[in-house]
Protein backbone atom coordinates (compact mmCIF):
# COMPACT_ATOMS: atom_id res chain seq x y z
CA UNK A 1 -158.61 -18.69 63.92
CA UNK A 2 -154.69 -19.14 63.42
CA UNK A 3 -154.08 -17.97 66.54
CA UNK A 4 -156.41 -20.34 68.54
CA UNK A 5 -155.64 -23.16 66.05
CA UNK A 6 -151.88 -23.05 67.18
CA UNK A 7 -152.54 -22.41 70.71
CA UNK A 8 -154.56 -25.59 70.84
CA UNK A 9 -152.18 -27.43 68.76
CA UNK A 10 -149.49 -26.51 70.86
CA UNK A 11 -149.47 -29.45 73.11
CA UNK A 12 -148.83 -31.76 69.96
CA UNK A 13 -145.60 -30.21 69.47
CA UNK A 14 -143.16 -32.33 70.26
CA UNK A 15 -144.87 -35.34 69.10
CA UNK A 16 -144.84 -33.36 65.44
CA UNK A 17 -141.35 -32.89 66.18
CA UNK A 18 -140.51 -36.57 66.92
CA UNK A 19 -142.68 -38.26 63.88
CA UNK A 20 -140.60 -35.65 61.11
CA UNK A 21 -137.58 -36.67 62.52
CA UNK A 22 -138.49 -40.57 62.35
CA UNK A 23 -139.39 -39.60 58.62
CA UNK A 24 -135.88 -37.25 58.34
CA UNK A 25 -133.84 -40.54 59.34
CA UNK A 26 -135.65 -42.68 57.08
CA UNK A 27 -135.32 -40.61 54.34
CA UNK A 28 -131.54 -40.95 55.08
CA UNK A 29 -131.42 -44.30 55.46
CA UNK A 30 -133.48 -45.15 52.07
CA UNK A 31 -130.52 -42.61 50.37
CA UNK A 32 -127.60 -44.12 51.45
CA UNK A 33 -129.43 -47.94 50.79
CA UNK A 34 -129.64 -46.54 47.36
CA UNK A 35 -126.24 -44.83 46.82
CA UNK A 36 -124.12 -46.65 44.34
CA UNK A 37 -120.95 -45.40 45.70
CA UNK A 38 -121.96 -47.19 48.79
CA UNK A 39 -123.27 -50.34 46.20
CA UNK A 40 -119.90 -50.31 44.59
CA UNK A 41 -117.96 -50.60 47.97
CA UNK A 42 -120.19 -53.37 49.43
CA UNK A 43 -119.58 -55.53 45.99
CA UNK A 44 -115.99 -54.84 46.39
CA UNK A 45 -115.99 -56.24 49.65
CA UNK A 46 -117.65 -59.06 49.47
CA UNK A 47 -115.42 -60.17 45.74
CA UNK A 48 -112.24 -59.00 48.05
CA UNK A 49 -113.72 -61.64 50.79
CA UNK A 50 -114.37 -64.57 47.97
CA UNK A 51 -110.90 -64.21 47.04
CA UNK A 52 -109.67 -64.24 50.36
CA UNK A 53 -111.79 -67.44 51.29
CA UNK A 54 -113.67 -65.81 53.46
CA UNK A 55 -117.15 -66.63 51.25
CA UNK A 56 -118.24 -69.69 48.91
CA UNK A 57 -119.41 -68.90 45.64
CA UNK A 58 -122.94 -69.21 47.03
CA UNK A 59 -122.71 -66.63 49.75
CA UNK A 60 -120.93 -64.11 47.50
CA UNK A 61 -123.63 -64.54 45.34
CA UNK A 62 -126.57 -64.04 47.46
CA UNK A 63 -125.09 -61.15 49.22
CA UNK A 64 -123.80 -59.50 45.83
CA UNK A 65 -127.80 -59.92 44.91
CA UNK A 66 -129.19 -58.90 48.12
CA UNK A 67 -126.93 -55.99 47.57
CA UNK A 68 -128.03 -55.64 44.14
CA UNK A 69 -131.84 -55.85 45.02
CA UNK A 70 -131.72 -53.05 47.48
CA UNK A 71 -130.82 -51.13 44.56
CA UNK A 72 -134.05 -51.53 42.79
CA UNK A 73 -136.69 -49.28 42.99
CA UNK A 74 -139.42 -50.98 45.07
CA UNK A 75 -142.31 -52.12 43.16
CA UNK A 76 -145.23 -49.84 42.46
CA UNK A 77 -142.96 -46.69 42.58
């Protein structure tokens, strides 16, 4: 039954292949959105651009919550 299973399934292959490697680089991409070294830069950045003019006080605040938000486990994890 394996045998003929596989054979069968064989065709599917690379379409197996493709869909774990769309969920590989999502996984990866969820990590790093999550990594608070990667939080702690982004905040530095954006305070370093504030005091540099670059950003009112409104748009370093919505991007330090965006930023902040992303951080958060989504809701009904």
């Amino acid at each position: 039954m394996g045998l003929f299973t596989s054979i069968l399934e064989l065709p599917l292959a690379p379409v197996k292949g493709v869909i774990r490697l769309g969920e590989l680089l999502r996984d990866e991409a969820e990590r790093k959105m999550r990594d608070p070294t990667v939080a702690r830069r982004e905040l530095e950045q954006i305070e370093a651009a504030q005091a540099a003019g670059e950003l009112t006080e409104e748009e370093a605040s919505e991007a330090m919550n965006a930023v902040l938000q992303r951080m958060m486990p989504p809701e009904g994890e």
